[in-house]
PDB file of N, CA and C in Angstrom:
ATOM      1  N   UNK A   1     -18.168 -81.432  32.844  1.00  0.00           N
ATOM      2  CA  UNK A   1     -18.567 -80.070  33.097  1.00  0.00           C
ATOM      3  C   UNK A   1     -17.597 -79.122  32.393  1.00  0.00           C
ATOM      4  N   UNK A   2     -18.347 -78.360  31.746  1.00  0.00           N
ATOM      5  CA  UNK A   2     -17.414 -76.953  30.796  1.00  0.00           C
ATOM      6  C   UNK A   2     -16.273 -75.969  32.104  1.00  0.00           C
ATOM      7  N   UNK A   3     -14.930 -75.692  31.568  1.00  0.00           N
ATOM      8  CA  UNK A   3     -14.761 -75.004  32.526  1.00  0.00           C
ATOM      9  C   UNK A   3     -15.028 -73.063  32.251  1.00  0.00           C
ATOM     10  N   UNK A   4     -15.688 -72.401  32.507  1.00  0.00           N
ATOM     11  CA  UNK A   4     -16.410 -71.418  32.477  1.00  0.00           C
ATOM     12  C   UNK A   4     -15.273 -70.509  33.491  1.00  0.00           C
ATOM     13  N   UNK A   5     -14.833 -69.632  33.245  1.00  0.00           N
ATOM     14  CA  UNK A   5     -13.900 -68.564  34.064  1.00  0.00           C
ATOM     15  C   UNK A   5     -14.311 -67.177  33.539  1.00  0.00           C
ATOM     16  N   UNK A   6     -13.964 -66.323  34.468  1.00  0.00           N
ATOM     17  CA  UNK A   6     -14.156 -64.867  34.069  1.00  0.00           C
ATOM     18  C   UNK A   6     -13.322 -64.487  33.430  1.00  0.00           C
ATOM     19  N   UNK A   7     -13.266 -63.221  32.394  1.00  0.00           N
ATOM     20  CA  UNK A   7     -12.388 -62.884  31.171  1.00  0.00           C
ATOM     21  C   UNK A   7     -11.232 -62.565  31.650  1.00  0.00           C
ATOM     22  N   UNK A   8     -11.196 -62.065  33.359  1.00  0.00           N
ATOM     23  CA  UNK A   8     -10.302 -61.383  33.916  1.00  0.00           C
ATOM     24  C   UNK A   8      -9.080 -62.220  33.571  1.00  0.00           C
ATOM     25  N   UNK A   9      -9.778 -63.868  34.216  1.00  0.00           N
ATOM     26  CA  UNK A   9      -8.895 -64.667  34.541  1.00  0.00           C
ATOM     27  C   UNK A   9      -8.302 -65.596  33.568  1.00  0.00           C
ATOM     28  N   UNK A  10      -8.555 -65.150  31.916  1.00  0.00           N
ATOM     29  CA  UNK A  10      -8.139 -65.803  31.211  1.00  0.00           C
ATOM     30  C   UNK A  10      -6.736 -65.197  31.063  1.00  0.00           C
ATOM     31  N   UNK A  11      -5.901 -66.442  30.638  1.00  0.00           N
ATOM     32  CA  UNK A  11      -4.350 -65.771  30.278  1.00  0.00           C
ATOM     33  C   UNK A  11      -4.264 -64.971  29.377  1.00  0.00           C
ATOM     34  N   UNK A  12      -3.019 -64.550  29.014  1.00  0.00           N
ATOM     35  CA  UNK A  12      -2.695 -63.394  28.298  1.00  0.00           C
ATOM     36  C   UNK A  12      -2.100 -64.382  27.005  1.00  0.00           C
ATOM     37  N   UNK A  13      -3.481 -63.748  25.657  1.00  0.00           N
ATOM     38  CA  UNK A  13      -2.383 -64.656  24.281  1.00  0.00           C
ATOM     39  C   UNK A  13      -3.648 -66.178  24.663  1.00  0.00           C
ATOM     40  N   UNK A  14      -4.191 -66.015  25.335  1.00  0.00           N
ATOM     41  CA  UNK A  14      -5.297 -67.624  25.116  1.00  0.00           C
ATOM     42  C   UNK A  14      -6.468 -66.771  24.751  1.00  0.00           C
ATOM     43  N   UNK A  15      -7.104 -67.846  23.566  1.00  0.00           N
ATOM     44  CA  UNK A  15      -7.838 -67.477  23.157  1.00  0.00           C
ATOM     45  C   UNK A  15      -9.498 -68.096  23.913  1.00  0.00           C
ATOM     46  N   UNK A  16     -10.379 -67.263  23.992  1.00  0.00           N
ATOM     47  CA  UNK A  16     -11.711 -67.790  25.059  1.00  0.00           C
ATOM     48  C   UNK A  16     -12.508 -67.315  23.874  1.00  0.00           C
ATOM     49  N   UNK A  17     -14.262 -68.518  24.119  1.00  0.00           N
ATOM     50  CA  UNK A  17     -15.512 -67.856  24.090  1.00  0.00           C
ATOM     51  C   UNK A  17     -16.680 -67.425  24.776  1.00  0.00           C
ATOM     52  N   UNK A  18     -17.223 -65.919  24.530  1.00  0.00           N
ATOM     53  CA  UNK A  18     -18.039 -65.167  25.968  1.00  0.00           C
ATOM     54  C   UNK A  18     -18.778 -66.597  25.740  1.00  0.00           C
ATOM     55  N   UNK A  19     -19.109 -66.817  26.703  1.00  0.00           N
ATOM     56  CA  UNK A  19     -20.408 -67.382  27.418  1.00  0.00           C
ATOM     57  C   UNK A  19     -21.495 -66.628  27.663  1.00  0.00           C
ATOM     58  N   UNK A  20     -21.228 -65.696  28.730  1.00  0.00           N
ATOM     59  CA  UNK A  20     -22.377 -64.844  29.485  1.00  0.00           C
ATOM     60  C   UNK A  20     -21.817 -63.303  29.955  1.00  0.00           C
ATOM     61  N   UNK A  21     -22.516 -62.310  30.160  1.00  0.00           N
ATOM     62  CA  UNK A  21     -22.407 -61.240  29.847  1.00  0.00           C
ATOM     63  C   UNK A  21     -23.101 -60.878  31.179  1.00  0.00           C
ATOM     64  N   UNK A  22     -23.132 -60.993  32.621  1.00  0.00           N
ATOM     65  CA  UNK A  22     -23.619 -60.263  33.702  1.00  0.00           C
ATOM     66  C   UNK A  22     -23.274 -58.827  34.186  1.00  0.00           C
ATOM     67  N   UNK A  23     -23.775 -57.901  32.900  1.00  0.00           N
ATOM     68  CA  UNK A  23     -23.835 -56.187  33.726  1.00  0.00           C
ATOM     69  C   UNK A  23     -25.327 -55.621  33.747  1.00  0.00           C
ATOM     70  N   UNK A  24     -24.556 -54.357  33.742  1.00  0.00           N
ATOM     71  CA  UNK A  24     -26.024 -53.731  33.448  1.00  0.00           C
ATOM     72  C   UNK A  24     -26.177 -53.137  31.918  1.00  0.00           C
ATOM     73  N   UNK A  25     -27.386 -53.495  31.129  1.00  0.00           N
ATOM     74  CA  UNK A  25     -27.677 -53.293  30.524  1.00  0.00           C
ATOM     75  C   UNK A  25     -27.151 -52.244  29.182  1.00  0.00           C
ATOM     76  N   UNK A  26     -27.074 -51.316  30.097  1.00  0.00           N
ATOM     77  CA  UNK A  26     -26.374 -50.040  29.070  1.00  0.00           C
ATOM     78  C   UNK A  26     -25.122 -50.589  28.533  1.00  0.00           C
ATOM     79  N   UNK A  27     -24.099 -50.861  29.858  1.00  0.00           N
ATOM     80  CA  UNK A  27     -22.721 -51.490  29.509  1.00  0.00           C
ATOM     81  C   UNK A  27     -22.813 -52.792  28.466  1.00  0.00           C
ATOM     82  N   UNK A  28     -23.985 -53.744  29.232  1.00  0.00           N
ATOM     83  CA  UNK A  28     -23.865 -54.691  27.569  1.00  0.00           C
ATOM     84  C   UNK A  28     -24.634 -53.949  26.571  1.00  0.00           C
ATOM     85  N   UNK A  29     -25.093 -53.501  26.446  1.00  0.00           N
ATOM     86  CA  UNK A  29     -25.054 -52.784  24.638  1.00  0.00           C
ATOM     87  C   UNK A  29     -23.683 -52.145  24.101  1.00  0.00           C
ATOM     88  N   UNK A  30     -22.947 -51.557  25.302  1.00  0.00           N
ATOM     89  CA  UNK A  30     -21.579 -50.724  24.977  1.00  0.00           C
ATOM     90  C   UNK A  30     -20.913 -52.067  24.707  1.00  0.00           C
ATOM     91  N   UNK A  31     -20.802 -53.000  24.924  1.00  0.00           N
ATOM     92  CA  UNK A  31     -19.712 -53.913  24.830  1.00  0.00           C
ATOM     93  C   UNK A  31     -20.025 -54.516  23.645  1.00  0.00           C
ATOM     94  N   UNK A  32     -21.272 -54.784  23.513  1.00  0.00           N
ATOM     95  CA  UNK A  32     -21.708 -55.320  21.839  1.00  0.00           C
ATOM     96  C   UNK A  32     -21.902 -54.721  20.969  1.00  0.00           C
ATOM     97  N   UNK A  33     -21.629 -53.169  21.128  1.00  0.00           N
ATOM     98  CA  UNK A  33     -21.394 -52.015  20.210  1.00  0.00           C
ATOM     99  C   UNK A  33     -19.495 -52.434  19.707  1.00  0.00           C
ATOM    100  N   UNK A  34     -18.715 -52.886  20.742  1.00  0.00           N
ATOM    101  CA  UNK A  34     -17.220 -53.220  20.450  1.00  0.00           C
ATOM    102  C   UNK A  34     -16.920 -54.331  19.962  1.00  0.00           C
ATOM    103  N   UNK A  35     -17.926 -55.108  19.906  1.00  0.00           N
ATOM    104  CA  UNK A  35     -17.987 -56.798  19.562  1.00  0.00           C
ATOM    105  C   UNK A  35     -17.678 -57.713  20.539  1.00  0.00           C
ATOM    106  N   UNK A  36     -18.022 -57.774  22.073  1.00  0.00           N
ATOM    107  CA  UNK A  36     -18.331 -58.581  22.600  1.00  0.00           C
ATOM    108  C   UNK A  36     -19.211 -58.695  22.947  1.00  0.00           C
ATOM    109  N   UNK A  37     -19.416 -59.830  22.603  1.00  0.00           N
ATOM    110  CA  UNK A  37     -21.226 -60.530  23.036  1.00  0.00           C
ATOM    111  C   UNK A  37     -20.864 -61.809  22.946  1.00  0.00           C
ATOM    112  N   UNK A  38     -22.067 -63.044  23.745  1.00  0.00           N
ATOM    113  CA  UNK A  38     -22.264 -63.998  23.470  1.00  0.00           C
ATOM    114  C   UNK A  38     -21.454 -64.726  22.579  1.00  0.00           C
ATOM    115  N   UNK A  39     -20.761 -65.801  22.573  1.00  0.00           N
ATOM    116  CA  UNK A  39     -20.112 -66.230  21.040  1.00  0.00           C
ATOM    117  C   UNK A  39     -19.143 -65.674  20.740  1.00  0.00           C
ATOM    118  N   UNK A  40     -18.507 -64.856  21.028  1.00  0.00           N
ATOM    119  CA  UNK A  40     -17.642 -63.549  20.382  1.00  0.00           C
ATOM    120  C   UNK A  40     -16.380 -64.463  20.365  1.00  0.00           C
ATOM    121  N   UNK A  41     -15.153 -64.619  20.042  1.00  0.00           N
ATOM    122  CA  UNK A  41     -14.190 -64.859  20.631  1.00  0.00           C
ATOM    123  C   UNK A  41     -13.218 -64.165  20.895  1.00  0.00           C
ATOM    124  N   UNK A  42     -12.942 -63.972  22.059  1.00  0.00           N
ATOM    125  CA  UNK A  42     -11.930 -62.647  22.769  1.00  0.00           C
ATOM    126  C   UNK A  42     -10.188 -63.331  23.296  1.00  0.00           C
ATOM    127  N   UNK A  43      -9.269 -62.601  22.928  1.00  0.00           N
ATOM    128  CA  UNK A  43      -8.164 -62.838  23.986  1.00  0.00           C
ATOM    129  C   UNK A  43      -7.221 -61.797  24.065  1.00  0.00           C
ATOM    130  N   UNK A  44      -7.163 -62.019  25.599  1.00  0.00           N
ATOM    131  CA  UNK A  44      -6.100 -60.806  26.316  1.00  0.00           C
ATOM    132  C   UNK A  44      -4.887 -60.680  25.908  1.00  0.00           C
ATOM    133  N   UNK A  45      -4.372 -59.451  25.895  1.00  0.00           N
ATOM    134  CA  UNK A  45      -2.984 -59.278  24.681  1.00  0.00           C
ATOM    135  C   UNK A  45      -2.213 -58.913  25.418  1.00  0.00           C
ATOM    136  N   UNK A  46      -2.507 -57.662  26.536  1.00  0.00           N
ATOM    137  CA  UNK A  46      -1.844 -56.639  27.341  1.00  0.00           C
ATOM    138  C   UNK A  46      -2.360 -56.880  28.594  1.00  0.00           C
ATOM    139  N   UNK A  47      -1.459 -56.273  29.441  1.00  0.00           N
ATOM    140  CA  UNK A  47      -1.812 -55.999  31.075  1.00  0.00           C
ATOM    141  C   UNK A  47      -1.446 -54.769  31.426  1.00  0.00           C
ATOM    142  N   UNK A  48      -1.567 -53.478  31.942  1.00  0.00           N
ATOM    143  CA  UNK A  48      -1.475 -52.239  32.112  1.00  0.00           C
ATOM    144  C   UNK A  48      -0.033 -52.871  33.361  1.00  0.00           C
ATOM    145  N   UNK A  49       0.925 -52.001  34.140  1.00  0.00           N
ATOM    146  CA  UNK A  49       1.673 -52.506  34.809  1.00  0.00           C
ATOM    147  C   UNK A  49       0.868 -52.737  36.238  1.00  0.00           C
ATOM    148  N   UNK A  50      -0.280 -52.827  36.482  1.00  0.00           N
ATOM    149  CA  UNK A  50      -0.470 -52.524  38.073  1.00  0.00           C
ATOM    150  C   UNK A  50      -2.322 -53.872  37.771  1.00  0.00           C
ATOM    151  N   UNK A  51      -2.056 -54.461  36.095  1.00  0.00           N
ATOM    152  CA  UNK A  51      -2.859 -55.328  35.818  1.00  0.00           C
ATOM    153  C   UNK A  51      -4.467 -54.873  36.078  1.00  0.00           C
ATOM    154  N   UNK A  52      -4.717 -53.756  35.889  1.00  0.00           N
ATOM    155  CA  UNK A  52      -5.917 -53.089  36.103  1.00  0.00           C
ATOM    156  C   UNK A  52      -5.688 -52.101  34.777  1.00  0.00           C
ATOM    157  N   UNK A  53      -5.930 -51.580  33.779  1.00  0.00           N
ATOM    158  CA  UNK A  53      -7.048 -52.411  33.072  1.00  0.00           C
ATOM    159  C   UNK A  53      -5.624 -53.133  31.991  1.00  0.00           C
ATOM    160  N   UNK A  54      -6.967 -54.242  31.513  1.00  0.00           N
ATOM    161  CA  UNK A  54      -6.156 -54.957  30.475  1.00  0.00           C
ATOM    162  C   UNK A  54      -6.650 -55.088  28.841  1.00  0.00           C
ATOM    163  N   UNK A  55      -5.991 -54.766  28.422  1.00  0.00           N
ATOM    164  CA  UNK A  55      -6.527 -54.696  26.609  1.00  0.00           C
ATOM    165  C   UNK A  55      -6.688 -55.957  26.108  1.00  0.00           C
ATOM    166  N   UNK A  56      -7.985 -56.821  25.575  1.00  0.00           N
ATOM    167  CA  UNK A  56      -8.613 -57.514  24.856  1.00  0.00           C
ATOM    168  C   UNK A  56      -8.848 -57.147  23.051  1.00  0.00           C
ATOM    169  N   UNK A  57      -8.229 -58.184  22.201  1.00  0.00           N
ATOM    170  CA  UNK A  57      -8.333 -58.179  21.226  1.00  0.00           C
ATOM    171  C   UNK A  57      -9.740 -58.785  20.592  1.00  0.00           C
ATOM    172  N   UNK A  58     -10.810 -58.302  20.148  1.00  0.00           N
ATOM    173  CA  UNK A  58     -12.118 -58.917  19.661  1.00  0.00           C
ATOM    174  C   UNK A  58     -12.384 -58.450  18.317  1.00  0.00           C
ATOM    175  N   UNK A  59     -12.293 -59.597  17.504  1.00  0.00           N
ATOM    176  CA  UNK A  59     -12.537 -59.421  15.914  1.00  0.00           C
ATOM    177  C   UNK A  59     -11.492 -58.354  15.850  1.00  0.00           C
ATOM    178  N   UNK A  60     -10.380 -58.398  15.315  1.00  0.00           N
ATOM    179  CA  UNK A  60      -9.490 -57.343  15.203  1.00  0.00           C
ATOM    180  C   UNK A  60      -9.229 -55.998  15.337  1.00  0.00           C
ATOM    181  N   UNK A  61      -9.993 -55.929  16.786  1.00  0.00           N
ATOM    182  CA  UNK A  61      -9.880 -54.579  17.416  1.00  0.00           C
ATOM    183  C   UNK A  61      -9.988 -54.693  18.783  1.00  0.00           C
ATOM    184  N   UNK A  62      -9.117 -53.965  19.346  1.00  0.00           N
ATOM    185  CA  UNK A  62      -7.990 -53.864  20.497  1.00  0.00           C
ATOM    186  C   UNK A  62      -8.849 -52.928  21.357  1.00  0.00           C
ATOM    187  N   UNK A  63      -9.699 -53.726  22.834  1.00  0.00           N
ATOM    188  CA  UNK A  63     -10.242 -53.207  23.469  1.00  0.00           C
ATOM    189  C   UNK A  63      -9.935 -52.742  24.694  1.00  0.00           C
ATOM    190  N   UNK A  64      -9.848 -51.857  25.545  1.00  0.00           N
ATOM    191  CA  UNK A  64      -9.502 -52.243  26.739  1.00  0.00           C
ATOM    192  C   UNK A  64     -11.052 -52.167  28.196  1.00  0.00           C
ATOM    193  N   UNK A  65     -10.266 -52.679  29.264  1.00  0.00           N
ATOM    194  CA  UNK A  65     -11.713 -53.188  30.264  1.00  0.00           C
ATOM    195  C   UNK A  65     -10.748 -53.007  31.816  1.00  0.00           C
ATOM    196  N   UNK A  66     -11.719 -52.410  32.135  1.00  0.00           N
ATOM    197  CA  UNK A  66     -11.163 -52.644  33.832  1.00  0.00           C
ATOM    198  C   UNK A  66     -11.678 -54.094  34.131  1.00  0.00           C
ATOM    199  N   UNK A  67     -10.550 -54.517  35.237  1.00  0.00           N
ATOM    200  CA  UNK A  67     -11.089 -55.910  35.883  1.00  0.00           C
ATOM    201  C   UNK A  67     -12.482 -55.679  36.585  1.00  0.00           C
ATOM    202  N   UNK A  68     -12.686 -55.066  36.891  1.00  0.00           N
ATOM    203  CA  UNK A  68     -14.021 -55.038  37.919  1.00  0.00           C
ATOM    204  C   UNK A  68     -15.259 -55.675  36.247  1.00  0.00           C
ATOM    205  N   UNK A  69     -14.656 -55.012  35.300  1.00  0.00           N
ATOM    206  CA  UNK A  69     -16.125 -54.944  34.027  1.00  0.00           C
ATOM    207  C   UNK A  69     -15.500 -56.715  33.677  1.00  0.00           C
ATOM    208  N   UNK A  70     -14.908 -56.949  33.065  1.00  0.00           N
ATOM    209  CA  UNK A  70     -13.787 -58.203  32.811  1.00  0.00           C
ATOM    210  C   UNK A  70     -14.492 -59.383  33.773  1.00  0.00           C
ATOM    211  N   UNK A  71     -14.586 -58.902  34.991  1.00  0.00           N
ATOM    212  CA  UNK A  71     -15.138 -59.971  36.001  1.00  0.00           C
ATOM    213  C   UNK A  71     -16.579 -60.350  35.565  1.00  0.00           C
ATOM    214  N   UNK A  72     -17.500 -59.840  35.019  1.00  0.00           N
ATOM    215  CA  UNK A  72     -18.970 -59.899  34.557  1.00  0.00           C
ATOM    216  C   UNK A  72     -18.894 -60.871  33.531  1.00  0.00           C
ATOM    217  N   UNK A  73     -18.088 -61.197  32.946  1.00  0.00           N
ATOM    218  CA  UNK A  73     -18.148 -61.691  31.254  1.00  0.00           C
ATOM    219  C   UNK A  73     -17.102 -63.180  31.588  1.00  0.00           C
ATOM    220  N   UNK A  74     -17.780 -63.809  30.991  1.00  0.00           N
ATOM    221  CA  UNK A  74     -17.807 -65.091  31.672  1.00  0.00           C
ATOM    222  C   UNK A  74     -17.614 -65.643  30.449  1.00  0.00           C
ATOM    223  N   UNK A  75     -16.140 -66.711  30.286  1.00  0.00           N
ATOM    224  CA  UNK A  75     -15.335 -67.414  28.872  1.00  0.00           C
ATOM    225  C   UNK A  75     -15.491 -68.940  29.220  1.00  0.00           C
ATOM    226  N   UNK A  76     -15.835 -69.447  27.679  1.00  0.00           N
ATOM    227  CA  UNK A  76     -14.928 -70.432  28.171  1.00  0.00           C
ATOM    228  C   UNK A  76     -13.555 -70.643  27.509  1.00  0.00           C
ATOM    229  N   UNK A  77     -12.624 -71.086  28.180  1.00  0.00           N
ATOM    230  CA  UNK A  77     -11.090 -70.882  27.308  1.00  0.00           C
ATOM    231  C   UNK A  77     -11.018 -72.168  26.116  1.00  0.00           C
ATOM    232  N   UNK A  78     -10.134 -71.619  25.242  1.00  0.00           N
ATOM    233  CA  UNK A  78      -9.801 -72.207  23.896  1.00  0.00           C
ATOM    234  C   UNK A  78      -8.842 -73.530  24.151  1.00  0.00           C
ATOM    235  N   UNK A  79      -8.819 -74.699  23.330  1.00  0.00           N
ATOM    236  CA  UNK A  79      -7.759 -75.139  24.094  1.00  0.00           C
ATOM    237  C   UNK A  79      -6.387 -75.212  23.716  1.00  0.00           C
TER     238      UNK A  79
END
């Protein structure tokens, strides 16, 4: 079985691929307007000090996401 985790919960500096994308609609077009989608490969760089929000690097541009959005988007990690 794949292990599948939320983006939240990937480490900081590991590299993951989205799997799945559970928001609403508008927000996934906003996120695949930034280059995450499906396939994408994303990894967390930064943590704000209080770890709410955290900046994601995707295709060489430096995103940031509250955990609550982070929790929707579903990786699997690199190994």
């Amino acid at each position: 079985m794949e292990n599948i985790i939320s983006l939240c919960d990937l480490s900081i500096n590991k590299n993951g691929t989205v799997t799945e994308i559970k928001c609403k609609p508008k927000l996934k077009n906003r996120m695949s307007d930034l280059g995450l989608y499906e396939g994408a490969e994303v990894c967390p760089v930064m943590k704000s000090p209080f770890d709410d929000p955290r900046a994601y690097k995707v295709n060489d541009t430096l995103i940031a996401l509250r955990n609550s959005d982070a929790k929707q988007i579903k990786v699997k990690p690199g190994d």
